[in-house]
C-alpha atoms as a PDB file:
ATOM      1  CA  UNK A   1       0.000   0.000   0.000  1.00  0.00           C
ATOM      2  CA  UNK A   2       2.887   2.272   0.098  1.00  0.00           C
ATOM      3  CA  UNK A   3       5.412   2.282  -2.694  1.00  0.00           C
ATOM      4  CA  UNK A   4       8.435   5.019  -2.422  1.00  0.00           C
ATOM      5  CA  UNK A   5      10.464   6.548  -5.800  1.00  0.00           C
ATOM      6  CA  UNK A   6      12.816   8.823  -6.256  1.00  0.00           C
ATOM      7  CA  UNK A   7      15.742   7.180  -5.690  1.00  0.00           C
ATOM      8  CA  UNK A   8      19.147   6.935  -7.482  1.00  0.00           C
ATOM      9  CA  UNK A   9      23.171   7.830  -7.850  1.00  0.00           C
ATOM     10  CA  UNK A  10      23.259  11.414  -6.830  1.00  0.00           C
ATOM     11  CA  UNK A  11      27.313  13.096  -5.548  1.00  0.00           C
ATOM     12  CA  UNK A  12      28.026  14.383  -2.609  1.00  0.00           C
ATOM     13  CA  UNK A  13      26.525  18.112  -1.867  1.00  0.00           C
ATOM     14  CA  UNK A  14      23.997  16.868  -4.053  1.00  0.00           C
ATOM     15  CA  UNK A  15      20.350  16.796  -3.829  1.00  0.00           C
ATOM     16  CA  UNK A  16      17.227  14.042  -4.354  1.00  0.00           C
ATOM     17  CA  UNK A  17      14.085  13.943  -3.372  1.00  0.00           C
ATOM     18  CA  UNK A  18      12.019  10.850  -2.477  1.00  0.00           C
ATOM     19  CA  UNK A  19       7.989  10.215  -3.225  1.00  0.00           C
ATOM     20  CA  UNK A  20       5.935   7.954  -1.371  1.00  0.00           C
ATOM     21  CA  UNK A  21       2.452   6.738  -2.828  1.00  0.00           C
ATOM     22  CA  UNK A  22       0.074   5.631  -0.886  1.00  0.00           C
ATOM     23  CA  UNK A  23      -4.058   4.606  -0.022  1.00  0.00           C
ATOM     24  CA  UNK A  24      -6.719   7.785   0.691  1.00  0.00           C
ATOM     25  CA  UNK A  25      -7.268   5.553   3.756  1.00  0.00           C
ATOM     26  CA  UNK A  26      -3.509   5.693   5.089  1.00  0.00           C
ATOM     27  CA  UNK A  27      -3.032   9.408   4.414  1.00  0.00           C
ATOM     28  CA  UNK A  28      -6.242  10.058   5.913  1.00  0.00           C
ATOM     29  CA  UNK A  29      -4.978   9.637   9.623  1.00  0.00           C
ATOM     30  CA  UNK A  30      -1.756   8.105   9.487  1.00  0.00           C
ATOM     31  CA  UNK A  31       1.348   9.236  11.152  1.00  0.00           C
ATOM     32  CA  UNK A  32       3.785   8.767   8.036  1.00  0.00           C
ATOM     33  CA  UNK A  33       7.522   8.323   8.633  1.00  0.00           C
ATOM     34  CA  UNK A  34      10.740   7.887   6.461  1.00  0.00           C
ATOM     35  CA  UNK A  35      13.045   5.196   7.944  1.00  0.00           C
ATOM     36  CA  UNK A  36      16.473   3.997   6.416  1.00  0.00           C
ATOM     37  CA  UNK A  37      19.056   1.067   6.450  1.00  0.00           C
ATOM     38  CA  UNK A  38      22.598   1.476   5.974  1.00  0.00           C
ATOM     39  CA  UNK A  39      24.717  -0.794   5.227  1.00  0.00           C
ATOM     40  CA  UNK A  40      25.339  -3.163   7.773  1.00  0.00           C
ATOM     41  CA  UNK A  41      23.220  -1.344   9.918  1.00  0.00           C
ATOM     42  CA  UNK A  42      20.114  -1.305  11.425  1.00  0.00           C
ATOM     43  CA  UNK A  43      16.912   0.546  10.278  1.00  0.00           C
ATOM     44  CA  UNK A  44      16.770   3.627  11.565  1.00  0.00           C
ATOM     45  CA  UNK A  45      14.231   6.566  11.655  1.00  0.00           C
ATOM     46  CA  UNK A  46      15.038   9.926   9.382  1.00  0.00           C
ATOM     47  CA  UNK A  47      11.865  11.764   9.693  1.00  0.00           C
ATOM     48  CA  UNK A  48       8.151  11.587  10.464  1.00  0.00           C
ATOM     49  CA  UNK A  49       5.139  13.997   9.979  1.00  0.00           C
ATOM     50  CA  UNK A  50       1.701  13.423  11.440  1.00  0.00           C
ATOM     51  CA  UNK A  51      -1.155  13.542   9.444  1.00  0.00           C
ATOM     52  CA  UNK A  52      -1.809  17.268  10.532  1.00  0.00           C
ATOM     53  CA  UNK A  53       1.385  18.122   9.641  1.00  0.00           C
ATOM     54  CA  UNK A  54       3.998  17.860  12.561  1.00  0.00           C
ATOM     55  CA  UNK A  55       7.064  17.133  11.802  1.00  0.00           C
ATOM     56  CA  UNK A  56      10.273  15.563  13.612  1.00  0.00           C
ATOM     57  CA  UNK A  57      13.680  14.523  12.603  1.00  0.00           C
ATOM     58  CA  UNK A  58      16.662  12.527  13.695  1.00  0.00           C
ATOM     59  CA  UNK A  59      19.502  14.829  14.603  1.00  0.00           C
ATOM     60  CA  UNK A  60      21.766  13.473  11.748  1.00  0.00           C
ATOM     61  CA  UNK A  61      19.398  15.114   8.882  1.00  0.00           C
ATOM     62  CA  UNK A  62      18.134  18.343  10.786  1.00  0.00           C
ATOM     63  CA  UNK A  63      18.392  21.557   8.461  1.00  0.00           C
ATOM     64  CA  UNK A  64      19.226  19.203   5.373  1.00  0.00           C
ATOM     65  CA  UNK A  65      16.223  17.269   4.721  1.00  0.00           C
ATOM     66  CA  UNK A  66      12.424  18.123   4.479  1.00  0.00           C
ATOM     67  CA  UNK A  67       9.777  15.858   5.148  1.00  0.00           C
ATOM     68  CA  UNK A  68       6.445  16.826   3.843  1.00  0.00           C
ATOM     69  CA  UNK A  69       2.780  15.065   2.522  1.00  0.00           C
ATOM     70  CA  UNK A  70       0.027  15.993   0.696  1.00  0.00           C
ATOM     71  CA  UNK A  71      -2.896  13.924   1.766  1.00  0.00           C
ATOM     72  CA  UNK A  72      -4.873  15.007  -1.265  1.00  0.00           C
ATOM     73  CA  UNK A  73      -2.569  13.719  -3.495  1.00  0.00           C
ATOM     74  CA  UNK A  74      -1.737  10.835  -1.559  1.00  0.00           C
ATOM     75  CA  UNK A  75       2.028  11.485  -1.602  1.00  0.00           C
ATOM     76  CA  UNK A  76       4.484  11.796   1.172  1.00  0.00           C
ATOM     77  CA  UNK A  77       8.093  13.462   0.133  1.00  0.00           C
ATOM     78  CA  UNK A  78      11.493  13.565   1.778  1.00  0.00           C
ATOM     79  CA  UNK A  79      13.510  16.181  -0.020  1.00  0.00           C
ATOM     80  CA  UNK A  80      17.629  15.156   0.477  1.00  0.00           C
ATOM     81  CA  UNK A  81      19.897  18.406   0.129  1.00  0.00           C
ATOM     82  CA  UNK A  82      23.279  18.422   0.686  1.00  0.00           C
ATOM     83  CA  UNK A  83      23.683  15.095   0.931  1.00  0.00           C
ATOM     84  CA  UNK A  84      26.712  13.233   2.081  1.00  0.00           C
ATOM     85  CA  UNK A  85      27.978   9.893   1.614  1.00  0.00           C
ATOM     86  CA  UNK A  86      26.839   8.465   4.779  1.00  0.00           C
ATOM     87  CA  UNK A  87      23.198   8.874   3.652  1.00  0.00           C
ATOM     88  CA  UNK A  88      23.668   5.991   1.481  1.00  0.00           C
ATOM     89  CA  UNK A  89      20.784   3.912   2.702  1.00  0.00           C
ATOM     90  CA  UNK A  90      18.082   1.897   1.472  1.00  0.00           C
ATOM     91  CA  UNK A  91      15.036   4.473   2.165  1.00  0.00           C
ATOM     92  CA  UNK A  92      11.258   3.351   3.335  1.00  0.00           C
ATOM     93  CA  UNK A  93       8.545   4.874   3.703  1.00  0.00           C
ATOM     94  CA  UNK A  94       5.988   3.849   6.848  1.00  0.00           C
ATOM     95  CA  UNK A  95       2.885   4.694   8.253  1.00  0.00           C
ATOM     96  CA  UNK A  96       1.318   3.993  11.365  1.00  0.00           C
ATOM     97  CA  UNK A  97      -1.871   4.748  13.335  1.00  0.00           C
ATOM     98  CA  UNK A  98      -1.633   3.853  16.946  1.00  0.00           C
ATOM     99  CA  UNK A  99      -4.872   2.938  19.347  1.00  0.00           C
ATOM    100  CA  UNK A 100      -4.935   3.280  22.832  1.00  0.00           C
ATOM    101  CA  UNK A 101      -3.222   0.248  23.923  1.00  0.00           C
ATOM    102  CA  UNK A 102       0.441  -0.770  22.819  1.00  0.00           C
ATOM    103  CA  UNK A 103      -0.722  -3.517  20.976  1.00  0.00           C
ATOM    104  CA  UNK A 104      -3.528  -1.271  18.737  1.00  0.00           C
ATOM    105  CA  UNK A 105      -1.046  -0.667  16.093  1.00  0.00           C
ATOM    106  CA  UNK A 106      -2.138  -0.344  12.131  1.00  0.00           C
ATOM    107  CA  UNK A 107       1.165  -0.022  10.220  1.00  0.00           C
ATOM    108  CA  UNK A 108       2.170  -0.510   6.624  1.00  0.00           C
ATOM    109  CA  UNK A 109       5.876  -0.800   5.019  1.00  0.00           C
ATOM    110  CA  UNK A 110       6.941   0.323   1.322  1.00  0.00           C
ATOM    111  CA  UNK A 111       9.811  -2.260  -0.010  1.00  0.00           C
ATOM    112  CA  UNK A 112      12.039   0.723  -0.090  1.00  0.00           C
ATOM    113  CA  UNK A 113      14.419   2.718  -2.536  1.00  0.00           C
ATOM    114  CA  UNK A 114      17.653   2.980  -2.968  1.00  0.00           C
ATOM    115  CA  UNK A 115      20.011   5.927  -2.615  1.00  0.00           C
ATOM    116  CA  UNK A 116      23.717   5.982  -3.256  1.00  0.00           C
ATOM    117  CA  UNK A 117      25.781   9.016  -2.623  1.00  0.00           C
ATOM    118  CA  UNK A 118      29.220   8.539  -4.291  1.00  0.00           C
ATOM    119  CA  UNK A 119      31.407  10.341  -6.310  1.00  0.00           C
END
């Protein structure tokens, strides 16, 4: 239900920006997040924005990338500037609408894209 684009080969300083696609249902109340993998690491989260708009990031990516959505178009965005070459990751887009319990969780994966920052 999610499927991200976007990514590629971009150089260091350089810029990208991702898309995520998703349901009417999902950007309707859905907390939406951008998560990525480096290699040999462990998923980790870049930036999330709540279906009102709110937006947080991980201290590695504050005042370089932008995390926005447009739940009319169904899209969710993380624009990449100045990117260096430890932001080579595997990037995935989530969403997630919590309950009131723990357990009350209603969460969706894309399969991810690929960005490479080399020279």
């Amino acid at each position: 239900q999610l499927v991200e684009s976007g990514g590629g080969l971009v150089q260091p300083g350089g810029s990208l920006r991702l898309s995520c696609a998703g349901s009417s249902y999902i950007f309707g109340r859905h907390t939406m997040h951008w998560y990525r993998q480096r290699p040999g690491k462990q998923r980790e989260l870049v930036a999330g924005i709540t279906s009102g708009g709110t937006t947080n990031y991980a201290e590695a990516v504050k005042g370089r990338f932008t995390i926005s959505r447009d739940n009319y178009k169904r899209m969710m965005y993380l624009q990449m500037e100045s990117l260096k070459t430890g932001a080579t990751a595997v990037y995935y887009c989530h969403a997630e609408l919590r309950g009131p319990v723990p357990a009350d969780i209603d969460e969706y994966w894309g399969k991810g894209t690929k960005v490479t920052v080399s020279s």
